[in-house]
Protein backbone atom coordinates (compact mmCIF):
# COMPACT_ATOMS: atom_id res chain seq x y z
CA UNK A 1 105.63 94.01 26.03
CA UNK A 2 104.48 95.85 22.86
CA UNK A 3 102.35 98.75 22.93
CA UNK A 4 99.99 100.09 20.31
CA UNK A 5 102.94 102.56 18.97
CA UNK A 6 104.88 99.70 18.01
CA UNK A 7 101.76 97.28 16.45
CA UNK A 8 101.37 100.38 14.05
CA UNK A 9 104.93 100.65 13.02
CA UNK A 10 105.12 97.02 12.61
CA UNK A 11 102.52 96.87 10.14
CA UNK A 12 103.46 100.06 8.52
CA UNK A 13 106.88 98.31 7.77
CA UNK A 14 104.73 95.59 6.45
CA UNK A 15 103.08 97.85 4.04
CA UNK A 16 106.23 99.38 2.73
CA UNK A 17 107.78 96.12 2.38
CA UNK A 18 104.40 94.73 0.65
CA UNK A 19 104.83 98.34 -1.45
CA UNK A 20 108.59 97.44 -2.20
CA UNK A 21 107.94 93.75 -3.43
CA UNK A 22 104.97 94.96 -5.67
CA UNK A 23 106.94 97.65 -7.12
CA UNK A 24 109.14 95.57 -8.08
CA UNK A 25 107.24 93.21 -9.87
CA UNK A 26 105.18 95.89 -11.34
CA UNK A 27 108.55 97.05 -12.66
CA UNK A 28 109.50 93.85 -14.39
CA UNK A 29 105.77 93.33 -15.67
CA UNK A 30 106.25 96.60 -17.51
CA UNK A 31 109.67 95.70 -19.11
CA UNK A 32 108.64 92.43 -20.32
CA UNK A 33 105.25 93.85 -21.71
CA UNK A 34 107.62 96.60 -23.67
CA UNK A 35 109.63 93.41 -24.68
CA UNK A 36 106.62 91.08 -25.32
CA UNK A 37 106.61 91.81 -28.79
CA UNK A 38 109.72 90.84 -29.27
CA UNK A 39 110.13 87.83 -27.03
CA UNK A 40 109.95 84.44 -27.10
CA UNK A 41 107.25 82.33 -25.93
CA UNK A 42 109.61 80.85 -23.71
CA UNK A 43 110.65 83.79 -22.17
CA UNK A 44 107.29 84.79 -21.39
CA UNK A 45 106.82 81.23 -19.41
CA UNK A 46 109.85 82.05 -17.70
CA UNK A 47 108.90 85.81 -16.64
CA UNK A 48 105.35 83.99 -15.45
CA UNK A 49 106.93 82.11 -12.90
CA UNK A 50 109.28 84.85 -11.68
CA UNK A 51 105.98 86.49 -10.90
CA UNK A 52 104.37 83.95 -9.51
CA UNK A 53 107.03 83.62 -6.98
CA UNK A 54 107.15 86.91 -6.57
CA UNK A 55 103.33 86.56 -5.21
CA UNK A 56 104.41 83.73 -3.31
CA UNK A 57 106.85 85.57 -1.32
CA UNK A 58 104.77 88.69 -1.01
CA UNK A 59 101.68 86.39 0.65
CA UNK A 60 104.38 84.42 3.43
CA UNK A 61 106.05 88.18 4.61
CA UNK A 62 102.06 89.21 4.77
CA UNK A 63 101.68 85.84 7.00
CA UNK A 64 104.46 86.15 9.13
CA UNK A 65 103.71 89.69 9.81
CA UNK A 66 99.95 89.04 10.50
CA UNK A 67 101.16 86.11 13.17
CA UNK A 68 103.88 88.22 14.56
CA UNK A 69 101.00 91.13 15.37
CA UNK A 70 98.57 88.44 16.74
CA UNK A 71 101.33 87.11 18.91
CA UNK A 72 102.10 90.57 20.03
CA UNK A 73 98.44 91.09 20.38
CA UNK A 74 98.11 88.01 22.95
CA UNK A 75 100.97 89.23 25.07
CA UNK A 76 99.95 92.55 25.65
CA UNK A 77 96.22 90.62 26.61
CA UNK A 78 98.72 88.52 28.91
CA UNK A 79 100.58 91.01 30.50
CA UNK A 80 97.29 93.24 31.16
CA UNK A 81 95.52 90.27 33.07
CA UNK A 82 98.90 89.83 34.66
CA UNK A 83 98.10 93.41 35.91
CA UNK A 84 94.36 93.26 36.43
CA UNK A 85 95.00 90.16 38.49
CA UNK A 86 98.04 91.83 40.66
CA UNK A 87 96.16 94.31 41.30
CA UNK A 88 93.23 92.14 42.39
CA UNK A 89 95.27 90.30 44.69
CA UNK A 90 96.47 93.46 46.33
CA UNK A 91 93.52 94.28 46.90
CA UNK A 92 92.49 91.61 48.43
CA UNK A 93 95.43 91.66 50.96
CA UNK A 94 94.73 95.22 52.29
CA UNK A 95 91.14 94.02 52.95
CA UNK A 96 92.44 90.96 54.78
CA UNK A 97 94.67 93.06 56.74
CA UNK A 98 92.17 95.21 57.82
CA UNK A 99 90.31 92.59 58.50
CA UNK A 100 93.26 91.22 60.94
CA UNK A 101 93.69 94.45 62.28
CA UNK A 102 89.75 94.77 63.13
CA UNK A 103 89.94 91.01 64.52
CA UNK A 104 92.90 92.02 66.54
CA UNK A 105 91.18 94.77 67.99
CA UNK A 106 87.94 92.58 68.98
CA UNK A 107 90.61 90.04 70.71
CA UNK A 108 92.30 93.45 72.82
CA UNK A 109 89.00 94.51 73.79
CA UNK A 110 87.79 90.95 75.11
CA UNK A 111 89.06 90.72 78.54
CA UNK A 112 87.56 94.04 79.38
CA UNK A 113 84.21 92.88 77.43
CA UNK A 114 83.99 89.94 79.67
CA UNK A 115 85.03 91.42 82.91
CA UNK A 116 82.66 94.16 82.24
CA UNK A 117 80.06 90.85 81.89
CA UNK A 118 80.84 88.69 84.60
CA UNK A 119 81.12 92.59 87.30
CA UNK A 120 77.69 92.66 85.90
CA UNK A 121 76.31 89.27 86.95
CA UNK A 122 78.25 89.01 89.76
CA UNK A 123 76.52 89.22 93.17
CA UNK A 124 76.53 92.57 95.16
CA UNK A 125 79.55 91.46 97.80
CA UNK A 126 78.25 90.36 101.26
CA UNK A 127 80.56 92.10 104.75
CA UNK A 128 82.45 88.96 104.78
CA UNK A 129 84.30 90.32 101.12
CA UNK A 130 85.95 93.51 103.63
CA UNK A 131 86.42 91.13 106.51
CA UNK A 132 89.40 89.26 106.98
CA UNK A 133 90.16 86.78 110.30
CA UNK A 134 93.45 85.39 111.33
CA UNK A 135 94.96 84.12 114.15
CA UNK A 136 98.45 83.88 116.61
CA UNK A 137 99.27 81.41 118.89
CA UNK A 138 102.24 81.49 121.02
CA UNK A 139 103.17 77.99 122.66
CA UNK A 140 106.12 75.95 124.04
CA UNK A 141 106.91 72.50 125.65
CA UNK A 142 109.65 73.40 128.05
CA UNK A 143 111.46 72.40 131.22
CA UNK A 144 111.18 75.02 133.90
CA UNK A 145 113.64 75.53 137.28
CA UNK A 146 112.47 78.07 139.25
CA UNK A 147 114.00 78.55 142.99
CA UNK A 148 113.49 81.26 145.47
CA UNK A 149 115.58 81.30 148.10
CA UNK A 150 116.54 77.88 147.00
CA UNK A 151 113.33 76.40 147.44
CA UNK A 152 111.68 74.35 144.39
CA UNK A 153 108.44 76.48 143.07
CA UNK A 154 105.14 75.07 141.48
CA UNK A 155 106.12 76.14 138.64
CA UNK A 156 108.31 73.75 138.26
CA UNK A 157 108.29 70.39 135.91
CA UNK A 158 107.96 69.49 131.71
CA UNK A 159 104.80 71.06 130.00
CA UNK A 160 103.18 72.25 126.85
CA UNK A 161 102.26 75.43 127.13
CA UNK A 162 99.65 77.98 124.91
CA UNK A 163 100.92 81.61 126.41
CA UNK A 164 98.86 83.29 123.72
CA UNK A 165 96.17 82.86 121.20
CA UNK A 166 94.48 85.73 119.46
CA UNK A 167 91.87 85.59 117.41
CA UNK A 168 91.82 88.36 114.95
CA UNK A 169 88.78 89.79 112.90
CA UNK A 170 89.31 93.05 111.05
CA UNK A 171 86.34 94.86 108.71
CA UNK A 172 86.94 97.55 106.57
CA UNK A 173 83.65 99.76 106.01
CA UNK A 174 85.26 101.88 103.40
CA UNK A 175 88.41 103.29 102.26
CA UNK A 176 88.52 105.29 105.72
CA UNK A 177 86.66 103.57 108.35
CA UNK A 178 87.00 100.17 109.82
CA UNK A 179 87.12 98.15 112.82
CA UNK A 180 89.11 95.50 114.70
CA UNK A 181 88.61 93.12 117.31
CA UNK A 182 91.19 90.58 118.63
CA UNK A 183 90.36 88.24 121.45
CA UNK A 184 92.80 86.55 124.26
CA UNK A 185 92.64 84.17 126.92
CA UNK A 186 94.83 83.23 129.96
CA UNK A 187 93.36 80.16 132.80
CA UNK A 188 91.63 82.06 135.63
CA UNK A 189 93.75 79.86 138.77
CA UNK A 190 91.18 81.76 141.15
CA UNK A 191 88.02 79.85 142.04
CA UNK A 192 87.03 79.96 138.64
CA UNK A 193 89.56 77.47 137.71
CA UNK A 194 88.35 77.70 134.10
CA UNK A 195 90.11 79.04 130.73
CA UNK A 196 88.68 82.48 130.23
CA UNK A 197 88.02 84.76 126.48
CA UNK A 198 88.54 88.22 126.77
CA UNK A 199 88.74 91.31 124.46
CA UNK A 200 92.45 92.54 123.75
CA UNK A 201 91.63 95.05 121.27
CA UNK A 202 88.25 96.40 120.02
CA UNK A 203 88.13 99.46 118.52
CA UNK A 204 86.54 101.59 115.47
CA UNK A 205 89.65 103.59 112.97
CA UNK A 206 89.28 106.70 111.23
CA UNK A 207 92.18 106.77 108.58
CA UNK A 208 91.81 110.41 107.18
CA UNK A 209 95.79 109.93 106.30
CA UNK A 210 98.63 108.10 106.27
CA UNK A 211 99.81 111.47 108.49
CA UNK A 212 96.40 110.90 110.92
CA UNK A 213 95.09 107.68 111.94
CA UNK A 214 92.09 107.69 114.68
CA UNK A 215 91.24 104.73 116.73
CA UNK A 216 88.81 104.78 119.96
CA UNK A 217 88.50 101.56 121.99
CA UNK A 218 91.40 98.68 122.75
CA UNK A 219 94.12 99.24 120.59
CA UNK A 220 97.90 98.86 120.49
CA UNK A 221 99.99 101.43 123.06
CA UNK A 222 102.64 103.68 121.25
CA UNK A 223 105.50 101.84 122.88
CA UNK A 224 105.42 97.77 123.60
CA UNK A 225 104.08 96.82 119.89
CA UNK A 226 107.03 99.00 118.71
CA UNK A 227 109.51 97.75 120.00
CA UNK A 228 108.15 94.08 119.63
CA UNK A 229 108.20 94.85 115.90
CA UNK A 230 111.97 95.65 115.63
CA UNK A 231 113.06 92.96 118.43
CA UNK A 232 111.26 90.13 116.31
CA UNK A 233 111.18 87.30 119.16
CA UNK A 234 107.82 88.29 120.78
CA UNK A 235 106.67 84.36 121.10
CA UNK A 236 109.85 83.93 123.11
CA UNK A 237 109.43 86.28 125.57
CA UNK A 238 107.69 90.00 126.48
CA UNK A 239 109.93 93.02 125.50
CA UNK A 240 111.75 94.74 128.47
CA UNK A 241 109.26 96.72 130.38
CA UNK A 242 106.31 94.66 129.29
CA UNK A 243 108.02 91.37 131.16
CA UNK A 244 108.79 93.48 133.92
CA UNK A 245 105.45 94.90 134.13
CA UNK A 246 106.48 98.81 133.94
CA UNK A 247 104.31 99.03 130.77
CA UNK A 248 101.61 97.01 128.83
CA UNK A 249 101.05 96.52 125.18
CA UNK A 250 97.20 97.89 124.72
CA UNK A 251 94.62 99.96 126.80
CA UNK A 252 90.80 101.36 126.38
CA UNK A 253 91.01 104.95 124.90
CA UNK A 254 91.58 107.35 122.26
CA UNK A 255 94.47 106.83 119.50
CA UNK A 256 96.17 108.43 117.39
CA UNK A 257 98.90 107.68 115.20
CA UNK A 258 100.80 109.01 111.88
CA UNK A 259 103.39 108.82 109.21
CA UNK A 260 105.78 111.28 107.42
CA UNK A 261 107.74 111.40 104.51
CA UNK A 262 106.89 108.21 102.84
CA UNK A 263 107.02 106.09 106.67
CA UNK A 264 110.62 107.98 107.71
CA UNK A 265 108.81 109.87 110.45
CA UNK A 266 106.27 108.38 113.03
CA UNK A 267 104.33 109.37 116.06
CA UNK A 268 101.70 107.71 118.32
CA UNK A 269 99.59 109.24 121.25
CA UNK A 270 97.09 107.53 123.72
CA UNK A 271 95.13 108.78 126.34
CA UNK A 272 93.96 106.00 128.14
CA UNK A 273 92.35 105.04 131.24
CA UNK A 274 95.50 103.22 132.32
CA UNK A 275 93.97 99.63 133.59
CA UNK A 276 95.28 97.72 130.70
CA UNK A 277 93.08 96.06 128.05
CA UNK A 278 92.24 92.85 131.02
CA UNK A 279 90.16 96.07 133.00
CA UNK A 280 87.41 97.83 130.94
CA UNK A 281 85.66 100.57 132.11
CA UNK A 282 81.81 98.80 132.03
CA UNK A 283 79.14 100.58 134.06
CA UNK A 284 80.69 101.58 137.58
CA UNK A 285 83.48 99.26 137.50
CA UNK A 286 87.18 100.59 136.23
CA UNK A 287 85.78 104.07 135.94
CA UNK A 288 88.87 106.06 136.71
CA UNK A 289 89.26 109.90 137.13
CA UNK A 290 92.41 110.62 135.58
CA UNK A 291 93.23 110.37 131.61
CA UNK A 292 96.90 109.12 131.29
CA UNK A 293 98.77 109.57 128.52
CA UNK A 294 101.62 108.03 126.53
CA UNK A 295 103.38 108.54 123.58
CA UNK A 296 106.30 108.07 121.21
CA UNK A 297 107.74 109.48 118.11
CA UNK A 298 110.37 107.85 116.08
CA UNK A 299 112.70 108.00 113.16
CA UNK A 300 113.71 105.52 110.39
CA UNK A 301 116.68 106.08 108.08
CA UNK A 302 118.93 103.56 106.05
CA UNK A 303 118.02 100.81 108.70
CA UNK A 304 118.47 102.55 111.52
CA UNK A 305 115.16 103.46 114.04
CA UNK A 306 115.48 105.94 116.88
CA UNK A 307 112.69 106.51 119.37
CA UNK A 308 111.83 108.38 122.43
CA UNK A 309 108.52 107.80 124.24
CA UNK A 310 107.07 108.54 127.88
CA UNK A 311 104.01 107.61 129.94
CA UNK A 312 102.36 109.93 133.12
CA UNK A 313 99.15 108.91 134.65
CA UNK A 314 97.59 107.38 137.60
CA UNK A 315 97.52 103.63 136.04
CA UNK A 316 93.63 103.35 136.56
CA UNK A 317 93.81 103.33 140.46
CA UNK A 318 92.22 107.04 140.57
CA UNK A 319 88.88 105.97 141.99
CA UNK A 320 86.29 106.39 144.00
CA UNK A 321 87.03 105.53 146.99
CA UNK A 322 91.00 105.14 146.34
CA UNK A 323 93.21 108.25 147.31
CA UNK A 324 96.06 108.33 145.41
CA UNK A 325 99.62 110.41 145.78
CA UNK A 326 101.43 110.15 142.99
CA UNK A 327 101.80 110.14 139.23
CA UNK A 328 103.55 106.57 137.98
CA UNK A 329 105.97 108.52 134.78
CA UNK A 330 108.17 106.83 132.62
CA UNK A 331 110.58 107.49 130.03
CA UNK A 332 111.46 105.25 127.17
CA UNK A 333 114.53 105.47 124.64
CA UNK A 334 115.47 103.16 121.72
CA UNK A 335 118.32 102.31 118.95
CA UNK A 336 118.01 99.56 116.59
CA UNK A 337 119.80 98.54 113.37
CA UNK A 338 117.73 96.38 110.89
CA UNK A 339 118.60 94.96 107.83
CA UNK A 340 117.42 91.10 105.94
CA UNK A 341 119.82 89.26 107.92
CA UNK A 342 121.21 91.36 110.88
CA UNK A 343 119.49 93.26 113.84
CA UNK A 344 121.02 94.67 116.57
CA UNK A 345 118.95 97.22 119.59
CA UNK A 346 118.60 98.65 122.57
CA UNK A 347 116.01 100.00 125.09
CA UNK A 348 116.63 101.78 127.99
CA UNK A 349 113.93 102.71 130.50
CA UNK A 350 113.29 105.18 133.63
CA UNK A 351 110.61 105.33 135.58
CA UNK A 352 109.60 107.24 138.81
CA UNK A 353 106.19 105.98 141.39
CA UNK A 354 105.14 103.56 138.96
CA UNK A 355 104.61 101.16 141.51
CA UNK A 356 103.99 103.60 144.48
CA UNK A 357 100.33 105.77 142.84
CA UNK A 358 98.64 105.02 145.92
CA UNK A 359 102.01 105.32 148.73
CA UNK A 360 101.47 108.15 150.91
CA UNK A 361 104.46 108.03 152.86
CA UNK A 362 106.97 109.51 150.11
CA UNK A 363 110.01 107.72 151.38
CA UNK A 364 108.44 104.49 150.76
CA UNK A 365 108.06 105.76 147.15
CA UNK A 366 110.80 104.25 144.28
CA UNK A 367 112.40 105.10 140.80
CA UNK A 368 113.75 102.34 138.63
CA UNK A 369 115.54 102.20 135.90
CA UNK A 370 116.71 99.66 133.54
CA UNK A 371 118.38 98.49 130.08
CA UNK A 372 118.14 95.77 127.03
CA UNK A 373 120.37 94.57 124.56
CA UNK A 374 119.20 92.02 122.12
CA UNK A 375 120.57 91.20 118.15
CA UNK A 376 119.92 88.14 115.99
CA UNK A 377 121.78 86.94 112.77
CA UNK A 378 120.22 84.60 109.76
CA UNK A 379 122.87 82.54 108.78
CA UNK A 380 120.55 81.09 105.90
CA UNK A 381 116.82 82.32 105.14
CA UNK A 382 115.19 80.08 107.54
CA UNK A 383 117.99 79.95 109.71
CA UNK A 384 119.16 82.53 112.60
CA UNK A 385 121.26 82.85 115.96
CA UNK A 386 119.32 85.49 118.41
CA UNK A 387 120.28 86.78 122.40
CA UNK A 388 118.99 89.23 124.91
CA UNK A 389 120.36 90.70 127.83
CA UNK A 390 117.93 92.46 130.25
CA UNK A 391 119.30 94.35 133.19
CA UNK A 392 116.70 95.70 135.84
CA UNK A 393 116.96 97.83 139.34
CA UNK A 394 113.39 98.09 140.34
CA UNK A 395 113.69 99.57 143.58
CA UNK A 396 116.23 102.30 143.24
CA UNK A 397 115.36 104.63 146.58
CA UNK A 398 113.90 101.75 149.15
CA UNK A 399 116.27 98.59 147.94
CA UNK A 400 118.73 99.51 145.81
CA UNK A 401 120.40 96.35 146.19
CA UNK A 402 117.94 94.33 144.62
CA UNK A 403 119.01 93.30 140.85
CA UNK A 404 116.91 91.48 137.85
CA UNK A 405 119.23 89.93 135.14
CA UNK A 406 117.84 87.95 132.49
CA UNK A 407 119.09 86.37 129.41
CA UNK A 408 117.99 84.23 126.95
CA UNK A 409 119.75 82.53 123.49
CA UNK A 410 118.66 80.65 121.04
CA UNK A 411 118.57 79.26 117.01
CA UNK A 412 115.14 79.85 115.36
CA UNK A 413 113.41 77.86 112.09
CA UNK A 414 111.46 79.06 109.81
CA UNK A 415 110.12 76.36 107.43
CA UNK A 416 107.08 78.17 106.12
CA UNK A 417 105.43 82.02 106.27
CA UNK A 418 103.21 81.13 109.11
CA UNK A 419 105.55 79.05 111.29
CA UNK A 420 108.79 79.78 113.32
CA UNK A 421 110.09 77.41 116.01
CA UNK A 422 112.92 78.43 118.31
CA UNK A 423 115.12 75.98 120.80
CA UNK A 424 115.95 78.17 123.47
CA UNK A 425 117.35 78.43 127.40
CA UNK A 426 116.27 81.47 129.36
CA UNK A 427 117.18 82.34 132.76
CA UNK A 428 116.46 84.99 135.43
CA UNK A 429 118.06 85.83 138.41
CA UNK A 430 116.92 88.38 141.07
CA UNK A 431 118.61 89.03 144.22
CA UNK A 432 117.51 91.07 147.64
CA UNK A 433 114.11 91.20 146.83
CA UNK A 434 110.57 89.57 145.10
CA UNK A 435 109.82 90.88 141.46
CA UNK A 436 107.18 89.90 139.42
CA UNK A 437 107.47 89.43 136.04
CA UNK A 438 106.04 87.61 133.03
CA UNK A 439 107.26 84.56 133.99
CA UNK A 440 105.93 84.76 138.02
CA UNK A 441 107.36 86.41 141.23
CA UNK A 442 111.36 85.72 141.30
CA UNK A 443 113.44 86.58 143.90
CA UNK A 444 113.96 86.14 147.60
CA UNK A 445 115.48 87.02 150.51
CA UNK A 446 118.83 86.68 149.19
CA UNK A 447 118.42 85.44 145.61
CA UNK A 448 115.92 83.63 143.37
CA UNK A 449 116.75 82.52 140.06
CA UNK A 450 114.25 81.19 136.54
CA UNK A 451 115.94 78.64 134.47
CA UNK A 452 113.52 77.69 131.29
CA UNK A 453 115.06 75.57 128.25
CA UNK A 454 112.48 74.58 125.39
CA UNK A 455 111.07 74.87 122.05
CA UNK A 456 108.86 77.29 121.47
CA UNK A 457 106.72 78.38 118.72
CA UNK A 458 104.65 80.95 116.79
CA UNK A 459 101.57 80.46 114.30
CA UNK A 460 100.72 83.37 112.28
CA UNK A 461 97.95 83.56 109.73
């Protein structure tokens, strides 16, 4: 492309051509006029034509040069729309962009837009949004063999049985306060004769921490729900000193709980009345006079758990009315390994007057000690292979011959998050001596013995 520069040097060639050609013929015109005199008349045709050629070729340079600086003209018209029109359509493709980008923007903001919207017209939430209700139901169809001193026992026969069945209805108020109540049954074999609702737990939390958790009513003892937690067969059977009726899983009081160092450290502490949740202290009835206690603190680290615990108290027989003698004390240890497809424990037990509060003669009075063992394995993720080994000497001081030994084995299924089945056998065997346990009074003179195969389940939601 030609600029302006060049146009003008073009046609300045033009002229000095143009300048050239006409000197030229201004040069022969002079000669031949010097000469006219003197020449022919053919001569001066001849010198006519030269110059009319001459003026010929003069005019088609002129021409060529005129088209060449039109032509040169219309290109540099060209090329400047050519730039006018880039520039145009640059232009126009930063405003789209920006346009994208502001479009973009619109689309980023939109979810928040309409959520903002729709929080706006929603309805203020009712209770029911902070409430939530579940429920558990432990239950079997089994085949039970009881004998005591080799005679058959009513318990005897092929059944379905409903052990448990909570109903559970938690509220939270607000991030620290909120309440829980979860109801039980059990069949009232008395006069009654009639299935009978009662309150479990009840109870009002405080949660000023994850270091300091207050509850006041019905709620879960530091030990039994523990140790339930890390055995992970509860539906099968109680945990050691709950089936043998040395401890209980909840009572009416004041609780309060913690956590350390992101869960690794825990500790629980009730003072209780000590009549178990079935006893409430309404009006004059179950009003003891003694506050028992129990507690437990615990460690967790790389799968392992470690606990210690102990209970002292009169076990809600201090009334009016009722002398008693003695504290019922108990001390509690624990060791468990537990990992996604092995667990392996133990729980030992001591326990001094626990059945003797109201014995005044003191050599009528007991300690009793005992053990458990129990581990499971899940050979796929729905599939496992459990056992438990209970060993029991209730009455150390007055019959220290008299033995509970219980064991039970089983495989487990667990086809869905709120199911687990479990084929099991379970038997218990208790010689010199009657002992009452979750599963009735065993024993006899000489020896009594609980066989109990079945599947049992658990429904959790």
């Amino acid at each position: 492309m030609r600029t302006r520069p060049a146009l003008a040097a073009g046609a300045a060639l033009g002229v000095l051509a143009a300048s050239a050609f006409g000197g030229a013929v201004q040069a022969k015109i002079t000669r031949h006029r010097h000469a006219q005199a003197a020449a022919a008349p053919g001569e001066v045709l001849e010198l006519k034509e030269e110059v009319q050629a001459l003026k010929l070729e003069v005019h088609s340079l002129e021409g060529r040069l005129d088209s060449q600086a039109q032509a040169q003209q219309q290109t540099l018209a060209q090329a400047q729309s050519a730039q006018a029109q880039a520039q145009s359509a640059e232009t126009q493709a930063r405003s789209a962009q920006t346009q994208a980008q502001s479009a973009e923007s619109q689309i980023e903001t939109l979810p928040t837009q309409v959520a903002t919207q729709v929080a706006k017209d929603r309805p203020k939430p009712g209770w029911e949004a902070n409430t939530k209700v579940g429920a558990t139901m432990f239950g079997d169809i089994s085949n039970i063999n009881q004998k005591n001193d080799g005679v058959n026992q009513p318990s005897n026969g092929t059944n379905y049985d409903i052990k448990r069945f909570y109903i559970i209805i938690d509220h939270r108020f607000n991030d620290v306060f909120s309440a829980n109540v979860t109801t039980d049954f059990n069949y009232d074999s008395g006069p009654a004769a009639a299935t009978q609702l009662y309150l479990k737990k009840a109870y009002l939390q405080a949660k000023l921490s994850n270091a300091l958790v207050i509850r006041l009513g019905s709620a879960d003892l530091p030990w039994v729900p523990f140790v339930e937690n890390l055995y992970g067969y509860r539906y099968v059977d109680n945990v050691l000193i709950d089936r043998t009726k040395f401890g209980t899983s909840a009572d009416w009081g004041l609780h309060v709980s913690g956590a350390f160092a992101n869960g690794m450290f825990n500790y629980a502490v009730s003072a209780i009345d000590g009549s178990g949740y079935k006893k409430p202290a309404i009006g004059t009835a179950n009003r003891t006079n003694y506050i028992d206690l129990e507690g437990r603190v615990s460690a967790h680290i790389a799968n392992f758990t470690a606990a210690v615990g102990g209970y002292t108290g009169r076990l809600g027989k201090d009334v009016v009315g009722t002398p008693t003698f003695h504290n019922a004390e108990r001390f509690d240890a624990l060791l468990a390994y537990t990992d996604k497809r092995f667990r392996i424990g133990g729980e030992y037990f001591w326990a001094s007057d626990w059945n003797d509060v109201t014995q005044p003669v003191a050599s009528k009075t007991n300690r009793s000690d005992g053990y458990s063992v129990f581990g499971s394995f899940n050979v796929t993720k729905k599939v496992a292979v459990f056992g438990r080994y209970d060993w029991v000497k209730p009455k150390e001081d007055t019959t220290p011959t008299m033995i509970d030994n219980y064991f039970n084995f089983g495989i487990s299924y667990h086809p869905i998050d709120v199911v687990d089945f479990a084929l099991v056998y379970k038997r218990d065997k208790v010689d010199n001596g009657l002992f009452s346990t979750s599963n009735g009074v065993i024993g006899g003179v000489a020896t009594g013995t609980y066989d109990e195969i079945g599947l049992f389940t658990q429904v959790k939601f």
